[in-house]
N, C-alpha and C. Protein backbone atom coordinates (compact mmCIF):
# COMPACT_ATOMS: atom_id res chain seq x y z
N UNK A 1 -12.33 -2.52 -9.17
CA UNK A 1 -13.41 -2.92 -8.32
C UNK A 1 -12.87 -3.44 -6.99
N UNK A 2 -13.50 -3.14 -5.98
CA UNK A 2 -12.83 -4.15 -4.33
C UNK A 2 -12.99 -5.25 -4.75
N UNK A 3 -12.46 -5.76 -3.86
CA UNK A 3 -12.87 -7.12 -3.54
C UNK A 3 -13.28 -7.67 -2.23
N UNK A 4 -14.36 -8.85 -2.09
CA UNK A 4 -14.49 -9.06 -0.37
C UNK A 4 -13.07 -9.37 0.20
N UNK A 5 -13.09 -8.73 1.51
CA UNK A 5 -11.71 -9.44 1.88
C UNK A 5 -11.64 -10.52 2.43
N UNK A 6 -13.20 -11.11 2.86
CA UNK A 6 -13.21 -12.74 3.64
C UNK A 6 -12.67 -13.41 2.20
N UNK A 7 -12.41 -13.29 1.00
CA UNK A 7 -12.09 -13.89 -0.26
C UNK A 7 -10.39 -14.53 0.07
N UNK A 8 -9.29 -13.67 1.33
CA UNK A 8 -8.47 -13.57 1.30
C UNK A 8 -7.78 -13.76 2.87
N UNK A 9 -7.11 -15.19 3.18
CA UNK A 9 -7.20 -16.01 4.11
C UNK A 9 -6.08 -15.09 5.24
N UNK A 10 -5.03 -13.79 4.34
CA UNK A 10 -4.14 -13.52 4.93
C UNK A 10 -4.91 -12.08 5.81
N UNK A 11 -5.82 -11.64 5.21
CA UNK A 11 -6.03 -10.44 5.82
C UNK A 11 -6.42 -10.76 7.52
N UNK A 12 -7.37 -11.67 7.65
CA UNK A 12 -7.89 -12.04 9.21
C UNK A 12 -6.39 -11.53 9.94
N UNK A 13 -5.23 -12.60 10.08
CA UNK A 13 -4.21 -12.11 10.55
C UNK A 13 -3.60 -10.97 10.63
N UNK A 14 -3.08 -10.09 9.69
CA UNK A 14 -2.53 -8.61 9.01
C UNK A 14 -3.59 -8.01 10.07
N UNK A 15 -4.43 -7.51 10.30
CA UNK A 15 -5.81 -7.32 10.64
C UNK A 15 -5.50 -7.58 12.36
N UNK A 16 -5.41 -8.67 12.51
CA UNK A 16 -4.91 -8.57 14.32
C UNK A 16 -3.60 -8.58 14.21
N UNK A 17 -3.07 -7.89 13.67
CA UNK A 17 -1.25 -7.48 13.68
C UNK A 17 -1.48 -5.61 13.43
N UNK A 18 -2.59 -4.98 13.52
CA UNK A 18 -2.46 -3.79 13.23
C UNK A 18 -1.96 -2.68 14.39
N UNK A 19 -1.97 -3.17 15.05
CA UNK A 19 -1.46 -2.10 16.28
C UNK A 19 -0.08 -2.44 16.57
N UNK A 20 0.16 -3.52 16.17
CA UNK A 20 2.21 -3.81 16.38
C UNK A 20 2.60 -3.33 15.16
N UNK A 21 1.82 -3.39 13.64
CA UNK A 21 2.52 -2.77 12.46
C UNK A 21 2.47 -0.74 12.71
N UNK A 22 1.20 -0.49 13.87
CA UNK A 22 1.64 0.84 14.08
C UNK A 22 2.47 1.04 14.97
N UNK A 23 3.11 0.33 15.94
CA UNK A 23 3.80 0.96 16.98
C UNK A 23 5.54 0.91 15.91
N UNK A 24 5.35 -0.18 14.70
CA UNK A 24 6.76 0.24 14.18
C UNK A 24 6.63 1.87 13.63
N UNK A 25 5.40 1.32 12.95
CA UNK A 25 5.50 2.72 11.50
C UNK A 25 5.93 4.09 12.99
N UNK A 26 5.52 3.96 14.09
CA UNK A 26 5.76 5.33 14.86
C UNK A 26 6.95 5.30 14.97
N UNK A 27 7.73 4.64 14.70
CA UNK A 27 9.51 4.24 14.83
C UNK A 27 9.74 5.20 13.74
N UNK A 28 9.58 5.27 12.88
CA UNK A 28 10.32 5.35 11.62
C UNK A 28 10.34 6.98 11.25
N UNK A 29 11.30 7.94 11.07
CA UNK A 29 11.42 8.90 11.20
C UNK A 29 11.08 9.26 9.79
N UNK A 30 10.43 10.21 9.88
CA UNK A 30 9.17 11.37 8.66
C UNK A 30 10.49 10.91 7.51
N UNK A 31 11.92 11.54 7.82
CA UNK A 31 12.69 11.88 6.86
C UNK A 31 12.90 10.72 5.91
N UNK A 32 12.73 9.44 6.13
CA UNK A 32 12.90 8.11 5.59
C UNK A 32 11.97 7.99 4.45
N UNK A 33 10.94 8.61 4.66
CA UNK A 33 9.71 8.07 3.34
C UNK A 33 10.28 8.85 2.32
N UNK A 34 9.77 8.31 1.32
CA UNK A 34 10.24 9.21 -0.08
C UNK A 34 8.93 9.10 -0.79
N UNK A 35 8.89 10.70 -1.76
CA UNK A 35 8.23 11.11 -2.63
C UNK A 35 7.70 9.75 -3.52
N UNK A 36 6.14 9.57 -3.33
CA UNK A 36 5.87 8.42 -4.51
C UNK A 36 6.69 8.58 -5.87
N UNK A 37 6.93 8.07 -6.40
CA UNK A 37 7.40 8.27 -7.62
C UNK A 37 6.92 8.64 -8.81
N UNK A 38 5.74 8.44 -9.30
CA UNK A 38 4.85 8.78 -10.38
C UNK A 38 4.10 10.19 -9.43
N UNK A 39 4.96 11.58 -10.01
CA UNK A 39 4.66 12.52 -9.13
C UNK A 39 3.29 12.98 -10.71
N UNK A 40 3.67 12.57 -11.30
CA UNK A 40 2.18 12.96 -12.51
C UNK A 40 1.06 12.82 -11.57
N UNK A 41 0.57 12.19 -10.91
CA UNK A 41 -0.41 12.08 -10.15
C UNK A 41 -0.98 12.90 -8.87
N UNK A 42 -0.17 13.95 -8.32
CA UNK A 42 -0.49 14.45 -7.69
C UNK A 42 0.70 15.50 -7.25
N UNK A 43 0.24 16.43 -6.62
CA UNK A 43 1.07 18.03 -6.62
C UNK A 43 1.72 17.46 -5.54
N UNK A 44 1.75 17.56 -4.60
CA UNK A 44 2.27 17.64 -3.42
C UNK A 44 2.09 16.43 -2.11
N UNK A 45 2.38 15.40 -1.39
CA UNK A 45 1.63 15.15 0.30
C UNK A 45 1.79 13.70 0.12
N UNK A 46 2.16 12.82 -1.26
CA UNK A 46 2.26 11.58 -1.03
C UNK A 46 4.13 10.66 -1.12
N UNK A 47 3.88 10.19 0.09
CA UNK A 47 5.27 9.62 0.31
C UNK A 47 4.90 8.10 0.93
N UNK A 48 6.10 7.52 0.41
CA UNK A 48 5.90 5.74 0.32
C UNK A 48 7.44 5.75 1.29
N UNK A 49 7.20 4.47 2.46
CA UNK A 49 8.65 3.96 2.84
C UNK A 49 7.98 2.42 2.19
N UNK A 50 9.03 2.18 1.39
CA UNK A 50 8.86 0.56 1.04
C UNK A 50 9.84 0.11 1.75
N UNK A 51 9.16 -1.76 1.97
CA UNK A 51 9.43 -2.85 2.47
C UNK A 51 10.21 -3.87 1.41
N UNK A 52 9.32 -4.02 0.16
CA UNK A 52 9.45 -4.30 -1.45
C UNK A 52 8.97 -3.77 -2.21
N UNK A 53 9.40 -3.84 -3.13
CA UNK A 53 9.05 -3.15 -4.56
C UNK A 53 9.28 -3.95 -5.68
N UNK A 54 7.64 -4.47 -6.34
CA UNK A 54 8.12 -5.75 -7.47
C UNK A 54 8.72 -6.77 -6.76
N UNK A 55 9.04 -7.16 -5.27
CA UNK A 55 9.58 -8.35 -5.57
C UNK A 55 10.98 -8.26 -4.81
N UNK A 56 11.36 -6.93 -4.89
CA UNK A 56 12.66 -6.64 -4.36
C UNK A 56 12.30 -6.07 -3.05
N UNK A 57 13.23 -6.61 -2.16
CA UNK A 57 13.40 -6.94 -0.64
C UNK A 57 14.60 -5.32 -0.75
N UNK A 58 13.76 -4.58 0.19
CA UNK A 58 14.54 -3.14 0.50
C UNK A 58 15.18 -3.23 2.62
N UNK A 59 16.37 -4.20 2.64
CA UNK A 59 16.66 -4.69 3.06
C UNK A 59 16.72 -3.65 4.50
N UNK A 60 17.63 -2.50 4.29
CA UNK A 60 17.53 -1.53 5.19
C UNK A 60 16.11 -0.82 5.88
N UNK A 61 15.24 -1.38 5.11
CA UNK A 61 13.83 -0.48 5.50
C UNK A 61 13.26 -2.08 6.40
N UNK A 62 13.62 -3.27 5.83
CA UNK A 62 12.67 -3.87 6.40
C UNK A 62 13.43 -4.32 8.01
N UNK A 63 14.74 -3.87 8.53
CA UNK A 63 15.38 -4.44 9.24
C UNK A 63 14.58 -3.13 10.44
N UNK A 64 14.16 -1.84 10.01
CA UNK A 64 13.34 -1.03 11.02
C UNK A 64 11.92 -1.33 11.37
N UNK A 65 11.61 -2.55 10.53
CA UNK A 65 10.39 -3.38 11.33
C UNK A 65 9.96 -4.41 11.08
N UNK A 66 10.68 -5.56 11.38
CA UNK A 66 10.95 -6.77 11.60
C UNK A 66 9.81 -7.23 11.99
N UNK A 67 8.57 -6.83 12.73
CA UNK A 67 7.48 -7.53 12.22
C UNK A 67 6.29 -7.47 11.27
N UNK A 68 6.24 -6.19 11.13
CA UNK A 68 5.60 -5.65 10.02
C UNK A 68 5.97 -6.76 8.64
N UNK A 69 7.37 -6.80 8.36
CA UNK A 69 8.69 -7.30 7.72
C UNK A 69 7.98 -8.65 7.56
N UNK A 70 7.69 -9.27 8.76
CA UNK A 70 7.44 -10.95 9.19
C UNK A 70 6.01 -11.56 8.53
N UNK A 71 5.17 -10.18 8.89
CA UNK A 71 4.29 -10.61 8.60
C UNK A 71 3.47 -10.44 6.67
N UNK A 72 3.83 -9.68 6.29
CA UNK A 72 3.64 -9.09 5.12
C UNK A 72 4.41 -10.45 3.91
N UNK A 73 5.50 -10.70 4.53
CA UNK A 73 6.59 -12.04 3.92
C UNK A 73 5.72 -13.19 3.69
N UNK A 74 4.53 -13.43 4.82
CA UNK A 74 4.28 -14.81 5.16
C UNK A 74 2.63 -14.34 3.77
N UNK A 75 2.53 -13.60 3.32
CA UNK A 75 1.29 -13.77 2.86
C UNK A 75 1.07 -14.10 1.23
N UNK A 76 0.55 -15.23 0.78
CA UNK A 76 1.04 -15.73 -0.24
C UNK A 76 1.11 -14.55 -1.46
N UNK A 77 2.04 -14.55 -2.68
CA UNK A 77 1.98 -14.07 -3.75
C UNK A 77 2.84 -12.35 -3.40
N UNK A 78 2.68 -11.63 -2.33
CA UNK A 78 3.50 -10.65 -2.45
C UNK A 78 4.40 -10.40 -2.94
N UNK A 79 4.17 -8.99 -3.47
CA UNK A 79 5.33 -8.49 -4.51
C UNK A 79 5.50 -7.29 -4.34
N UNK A 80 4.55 -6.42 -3.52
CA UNK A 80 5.22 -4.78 -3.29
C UNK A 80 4.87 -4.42 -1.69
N UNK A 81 5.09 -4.23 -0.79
CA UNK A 81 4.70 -3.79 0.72
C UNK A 81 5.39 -2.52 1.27
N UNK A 82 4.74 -1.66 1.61
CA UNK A 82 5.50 -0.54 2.11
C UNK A 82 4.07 0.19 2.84
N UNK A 83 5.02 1.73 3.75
CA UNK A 83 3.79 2.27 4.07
C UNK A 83 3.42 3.60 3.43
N UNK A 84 2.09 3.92 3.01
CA UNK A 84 1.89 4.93 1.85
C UNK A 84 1.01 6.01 2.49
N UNK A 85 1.91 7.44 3.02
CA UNK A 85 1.61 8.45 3.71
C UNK A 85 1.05 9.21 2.60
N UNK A 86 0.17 9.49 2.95
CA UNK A 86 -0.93 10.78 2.99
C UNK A 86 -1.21 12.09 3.34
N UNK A 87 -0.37 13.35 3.11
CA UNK A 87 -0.96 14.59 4.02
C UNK A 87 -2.41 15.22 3.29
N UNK A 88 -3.02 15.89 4.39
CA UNK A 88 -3.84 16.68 4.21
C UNK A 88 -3.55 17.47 3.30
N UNK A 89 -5.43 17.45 2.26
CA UNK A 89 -5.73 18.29 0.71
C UNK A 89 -4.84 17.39 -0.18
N UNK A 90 -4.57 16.73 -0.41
CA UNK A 90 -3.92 15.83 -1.29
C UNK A 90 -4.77 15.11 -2.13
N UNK A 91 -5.00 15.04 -3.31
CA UNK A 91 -5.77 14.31 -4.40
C UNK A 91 -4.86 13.35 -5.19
N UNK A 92 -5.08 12.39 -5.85
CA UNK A 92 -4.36 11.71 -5.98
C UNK A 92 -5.21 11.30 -7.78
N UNK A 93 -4.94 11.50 -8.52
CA UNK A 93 -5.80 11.89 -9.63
C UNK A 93 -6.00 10.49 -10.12
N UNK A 94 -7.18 10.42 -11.36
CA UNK A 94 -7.26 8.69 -11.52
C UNK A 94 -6.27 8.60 -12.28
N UNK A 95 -6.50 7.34 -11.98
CA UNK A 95 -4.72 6.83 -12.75
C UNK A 95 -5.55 4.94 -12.54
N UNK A 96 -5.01 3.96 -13.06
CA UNK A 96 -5.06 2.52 -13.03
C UNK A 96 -3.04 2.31 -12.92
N UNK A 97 -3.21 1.07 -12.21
CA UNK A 97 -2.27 0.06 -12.14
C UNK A 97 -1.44 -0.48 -13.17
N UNK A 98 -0.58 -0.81 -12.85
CA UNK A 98 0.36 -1.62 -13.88
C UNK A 98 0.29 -3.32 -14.33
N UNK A 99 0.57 -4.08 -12.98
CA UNK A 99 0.63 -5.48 -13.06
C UNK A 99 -0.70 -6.01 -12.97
N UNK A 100 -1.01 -6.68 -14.67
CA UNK A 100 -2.23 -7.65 -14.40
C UNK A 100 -2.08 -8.73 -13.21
N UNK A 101 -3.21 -9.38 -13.20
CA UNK A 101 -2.85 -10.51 -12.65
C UNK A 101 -2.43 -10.09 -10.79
N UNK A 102 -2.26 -8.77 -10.28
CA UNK A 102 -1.84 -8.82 -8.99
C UNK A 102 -2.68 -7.48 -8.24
N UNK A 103 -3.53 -8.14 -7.64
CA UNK A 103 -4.10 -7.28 -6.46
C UNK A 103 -3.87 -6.35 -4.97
N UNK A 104 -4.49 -5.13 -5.13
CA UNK A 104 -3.58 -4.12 -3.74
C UNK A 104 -4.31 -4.50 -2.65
N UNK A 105 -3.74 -4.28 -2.02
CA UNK A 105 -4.46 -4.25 -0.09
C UNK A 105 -3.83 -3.30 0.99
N UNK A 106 -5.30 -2.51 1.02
CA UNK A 106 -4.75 -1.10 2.15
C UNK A 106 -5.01 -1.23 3.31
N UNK A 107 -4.39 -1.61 4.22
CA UNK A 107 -5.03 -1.52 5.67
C UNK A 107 -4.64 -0.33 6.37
N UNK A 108 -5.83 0.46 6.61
CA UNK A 108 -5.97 1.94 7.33
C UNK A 108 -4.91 1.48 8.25
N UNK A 109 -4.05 2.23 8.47
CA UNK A 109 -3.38 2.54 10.39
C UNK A 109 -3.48 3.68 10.93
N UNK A 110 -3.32 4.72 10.35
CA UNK A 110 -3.83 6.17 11.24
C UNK A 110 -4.26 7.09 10.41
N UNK A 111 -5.07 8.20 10.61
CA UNK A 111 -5.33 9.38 9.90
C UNK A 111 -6.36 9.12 9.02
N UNK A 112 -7.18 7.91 9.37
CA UNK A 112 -8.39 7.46 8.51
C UNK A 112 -9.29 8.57 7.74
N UNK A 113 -9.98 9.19 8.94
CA UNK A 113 -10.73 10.02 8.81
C UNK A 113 -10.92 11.49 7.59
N UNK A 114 -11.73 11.03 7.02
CA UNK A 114 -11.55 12.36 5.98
C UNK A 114 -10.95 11.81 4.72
N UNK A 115 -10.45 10.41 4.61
CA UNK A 115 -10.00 10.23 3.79
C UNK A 115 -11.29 8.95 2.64
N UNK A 116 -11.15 9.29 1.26
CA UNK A 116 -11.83 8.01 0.33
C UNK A 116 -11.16 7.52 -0.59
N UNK A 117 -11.70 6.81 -0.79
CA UNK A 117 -11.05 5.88 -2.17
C UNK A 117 -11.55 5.25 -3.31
N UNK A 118 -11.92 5.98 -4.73
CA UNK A 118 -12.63 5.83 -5.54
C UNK A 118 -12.04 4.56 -6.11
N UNK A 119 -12.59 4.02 -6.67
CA UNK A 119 -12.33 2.30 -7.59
C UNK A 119 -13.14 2.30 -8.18
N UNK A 120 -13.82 2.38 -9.79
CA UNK A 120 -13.87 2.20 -10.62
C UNK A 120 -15.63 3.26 -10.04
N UNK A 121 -16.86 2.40 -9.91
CA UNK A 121 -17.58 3.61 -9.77
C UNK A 121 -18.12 3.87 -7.72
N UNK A 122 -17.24 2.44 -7.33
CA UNK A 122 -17.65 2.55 -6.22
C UNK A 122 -16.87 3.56 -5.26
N UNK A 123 -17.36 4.09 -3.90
CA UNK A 123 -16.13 4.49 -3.31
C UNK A 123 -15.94 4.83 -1.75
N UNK A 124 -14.97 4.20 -0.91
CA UNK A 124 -15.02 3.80 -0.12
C UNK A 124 -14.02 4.66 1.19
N UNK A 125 -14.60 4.23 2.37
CA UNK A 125 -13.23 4.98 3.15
C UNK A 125 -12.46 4.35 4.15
N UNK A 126 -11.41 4.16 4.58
CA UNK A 126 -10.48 3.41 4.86
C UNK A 126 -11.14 3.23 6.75
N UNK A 127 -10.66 2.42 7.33
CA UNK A 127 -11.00 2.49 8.90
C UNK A 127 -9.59 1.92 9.36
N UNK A 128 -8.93 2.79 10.76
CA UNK A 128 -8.37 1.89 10.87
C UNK A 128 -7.99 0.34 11.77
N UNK A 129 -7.28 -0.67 11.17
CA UNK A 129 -7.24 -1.40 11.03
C UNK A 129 -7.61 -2.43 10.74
N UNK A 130 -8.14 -1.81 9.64
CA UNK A 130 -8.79 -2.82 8.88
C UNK A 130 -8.70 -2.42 7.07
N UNK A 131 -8.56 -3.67 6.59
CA UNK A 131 -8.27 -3.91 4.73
C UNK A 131 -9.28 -3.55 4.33
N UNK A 132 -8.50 -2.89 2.95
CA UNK A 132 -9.70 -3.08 1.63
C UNK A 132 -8.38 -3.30 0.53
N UNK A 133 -9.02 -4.50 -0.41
CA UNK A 133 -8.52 -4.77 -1.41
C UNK A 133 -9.15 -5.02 -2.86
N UNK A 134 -8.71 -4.31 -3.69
CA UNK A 134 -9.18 -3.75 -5.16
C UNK A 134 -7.97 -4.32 -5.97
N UNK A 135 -8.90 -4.19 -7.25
CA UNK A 135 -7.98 -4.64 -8.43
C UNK A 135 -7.45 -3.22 -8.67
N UNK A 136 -6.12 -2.81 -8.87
CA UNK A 136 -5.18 -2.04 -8.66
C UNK A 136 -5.37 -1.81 -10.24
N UNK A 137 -6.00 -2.07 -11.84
CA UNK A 137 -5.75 -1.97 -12.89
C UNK A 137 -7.16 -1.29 -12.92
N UNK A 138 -7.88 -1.76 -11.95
CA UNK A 138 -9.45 -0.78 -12.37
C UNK A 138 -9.18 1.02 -12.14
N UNK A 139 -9.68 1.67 -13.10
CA UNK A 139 -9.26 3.76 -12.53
C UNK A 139 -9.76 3.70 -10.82
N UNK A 140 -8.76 4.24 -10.25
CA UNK A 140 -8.75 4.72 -9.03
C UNK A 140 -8.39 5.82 -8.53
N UNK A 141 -9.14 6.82 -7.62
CA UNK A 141 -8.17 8.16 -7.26
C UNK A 141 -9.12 8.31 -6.01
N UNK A 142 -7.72 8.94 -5.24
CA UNK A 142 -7.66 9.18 -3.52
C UNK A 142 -7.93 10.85 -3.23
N UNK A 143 -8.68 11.16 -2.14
CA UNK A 143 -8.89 12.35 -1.58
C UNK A 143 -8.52 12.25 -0.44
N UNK A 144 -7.97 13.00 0.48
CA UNK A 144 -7.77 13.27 1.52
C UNK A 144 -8.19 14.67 2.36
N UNK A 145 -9.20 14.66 2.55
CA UNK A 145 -10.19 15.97 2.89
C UNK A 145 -10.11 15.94 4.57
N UNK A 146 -8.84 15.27 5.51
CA UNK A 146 -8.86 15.13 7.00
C UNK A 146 -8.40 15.94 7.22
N UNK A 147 -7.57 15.98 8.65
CA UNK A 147 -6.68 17.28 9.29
C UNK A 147 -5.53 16.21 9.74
N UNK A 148 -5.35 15.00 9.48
CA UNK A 148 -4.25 14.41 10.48
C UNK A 148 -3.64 13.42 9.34
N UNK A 149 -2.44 13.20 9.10
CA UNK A 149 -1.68 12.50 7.74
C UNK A 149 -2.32 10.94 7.82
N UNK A 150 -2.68 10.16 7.12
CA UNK A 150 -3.19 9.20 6.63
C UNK A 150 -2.48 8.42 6.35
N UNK A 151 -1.92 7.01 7.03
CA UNK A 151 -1.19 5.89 6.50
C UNK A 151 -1.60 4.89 6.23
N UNK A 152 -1.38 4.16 5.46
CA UNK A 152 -1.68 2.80 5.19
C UNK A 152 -0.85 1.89 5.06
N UNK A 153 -0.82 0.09 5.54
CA UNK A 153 0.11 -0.54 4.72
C UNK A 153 -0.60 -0.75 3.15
N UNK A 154 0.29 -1.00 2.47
CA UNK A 154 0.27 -0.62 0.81
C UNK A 154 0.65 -2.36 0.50
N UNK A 155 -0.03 -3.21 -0.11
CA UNK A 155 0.27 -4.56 -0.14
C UNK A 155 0.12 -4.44 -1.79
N UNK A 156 0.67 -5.31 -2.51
CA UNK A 156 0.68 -6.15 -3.61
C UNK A 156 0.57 -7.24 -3.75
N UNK A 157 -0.37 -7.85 -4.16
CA UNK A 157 0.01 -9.86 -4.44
C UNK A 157 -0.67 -10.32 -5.02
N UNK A 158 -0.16 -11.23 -6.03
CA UNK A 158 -0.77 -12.09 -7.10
C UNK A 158 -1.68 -13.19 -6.84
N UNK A 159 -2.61 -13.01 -7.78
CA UNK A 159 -3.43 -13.61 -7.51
C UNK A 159 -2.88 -14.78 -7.62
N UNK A 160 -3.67 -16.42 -6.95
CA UNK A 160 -3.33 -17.44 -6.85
C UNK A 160 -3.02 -18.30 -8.03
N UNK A 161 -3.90 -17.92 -9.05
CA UNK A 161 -3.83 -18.56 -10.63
C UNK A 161 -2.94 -17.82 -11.31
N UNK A 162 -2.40 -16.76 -10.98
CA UNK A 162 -1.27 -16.19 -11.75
C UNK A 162 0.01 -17.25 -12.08
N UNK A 163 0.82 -17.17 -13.15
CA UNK A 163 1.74 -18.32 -12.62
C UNK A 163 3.06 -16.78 -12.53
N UNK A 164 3.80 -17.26 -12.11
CA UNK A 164 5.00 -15.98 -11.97
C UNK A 164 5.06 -15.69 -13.02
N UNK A 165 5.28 -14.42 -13.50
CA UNK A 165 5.15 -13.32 -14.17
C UNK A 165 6.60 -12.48 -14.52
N UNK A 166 7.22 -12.62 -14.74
CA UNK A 166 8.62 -11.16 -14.63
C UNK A 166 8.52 -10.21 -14.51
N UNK A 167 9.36 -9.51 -13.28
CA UNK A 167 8.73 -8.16 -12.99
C UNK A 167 10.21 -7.61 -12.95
N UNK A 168 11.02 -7.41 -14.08
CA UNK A 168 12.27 -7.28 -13.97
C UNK A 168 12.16 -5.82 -14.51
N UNK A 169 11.03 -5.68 -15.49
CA UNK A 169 10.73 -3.44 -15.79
C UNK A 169 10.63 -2.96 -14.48
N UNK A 170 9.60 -2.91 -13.47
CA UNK A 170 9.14 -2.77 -12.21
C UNK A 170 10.12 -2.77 -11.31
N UNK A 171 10.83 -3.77 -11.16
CA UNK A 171 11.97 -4.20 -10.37
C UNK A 171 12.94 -2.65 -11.03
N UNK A 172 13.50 -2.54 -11.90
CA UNK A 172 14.51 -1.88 -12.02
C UNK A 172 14.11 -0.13 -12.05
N UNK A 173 13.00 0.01 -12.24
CA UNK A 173 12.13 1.04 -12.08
C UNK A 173 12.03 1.59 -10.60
N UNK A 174 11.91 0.71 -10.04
CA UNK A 174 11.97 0.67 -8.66
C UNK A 174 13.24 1.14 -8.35
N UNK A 175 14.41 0.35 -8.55
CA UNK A 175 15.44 0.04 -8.19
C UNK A 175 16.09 1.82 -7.88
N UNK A 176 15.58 2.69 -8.66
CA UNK A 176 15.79 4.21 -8.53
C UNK A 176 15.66 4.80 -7.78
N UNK A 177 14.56 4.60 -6.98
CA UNK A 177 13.77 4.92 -5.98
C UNK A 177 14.14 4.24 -4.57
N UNK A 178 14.99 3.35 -4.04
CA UNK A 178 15.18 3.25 -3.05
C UNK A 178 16.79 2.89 -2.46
């Protein structure tokens, strides 16, 4: 299910940081992102550059955008940040989340258009610069029906009543991938 995002004190900020988190992502050369990893989910068009993963600080990726980097750090409970490319005709099949207890947050940055985002029965479409955040464990699946690749920042973070959790499967799962 979403959630409101006035619920969530960090987005206001993230939100007027969206045009400096795009002038990095235009830094960052196509060849750097890598294939999501759970390719079960879809044929072809989705690629992630992470920031973190679980928790783990991907040190070389975050030193190519140091504010993106700055700001994503400062927002309580984070545990995964990266940016999650999209090409055109890409479906992204339902699938649910892994970590109870920790909520996603997408903030559109380019290639909005044409694109939705199913969450459980509602379903929504990205704008950019601006969040939407869902419980990442409710079924979710992405269409991309635009003409221009679709990015988002890709957030993770625990909710406030969570108490830390071990994310040492995730973490090392990860650890393959970057």
């Amino acid at each position: 299910m979403f959630k409101e995002v006035s619920e969530f004190e960090f987005v206001t900020h993230l939100e007027a940081h969206w045009e400096d988190i795009v002038r990095e992502l235009e830094q960052i050369d196509a060849g750097s992102f890598l294939a999501w990893p759970e390719k079960y989910l879809y044929e072809q068009g989705w690629d992630i550059f992470g920031l973190y993963a679980f928790g783990l600080k991907i040190a070389k990726n975050c030193q190519k955008c140091p504010t993106t980097t700055r700001l994503v750090e400062a927002i309580p409970g984070m545990v995964t940040a990266g940016f999650s490319s999209l090409q055109p005709g890409t479906h992204i099949a339902p699938h649910t989340g892994y970590p109870d207890g920790v909520l996603r947050c997408h903030m559109g940055l380019v290639g909005c258009e044409g694109c939705t985002l199913r969450v459980g029965d509602e379903t929504r479409s990205w704008t950019e610069g601006k969040c939407l955040v869902f419980d990442d464990t409710t079924e979710h699946e992405v269409w991309h029906r635009g003409s221009a690749a679709r990015v988002v920042l890709l957030l993770d973070f625990k909710l406030p009543q969570v108490t830390d959790r071990p994310l040492g499967f995730w973490q090392r799962l990860w650890s393959r991938y970057s």
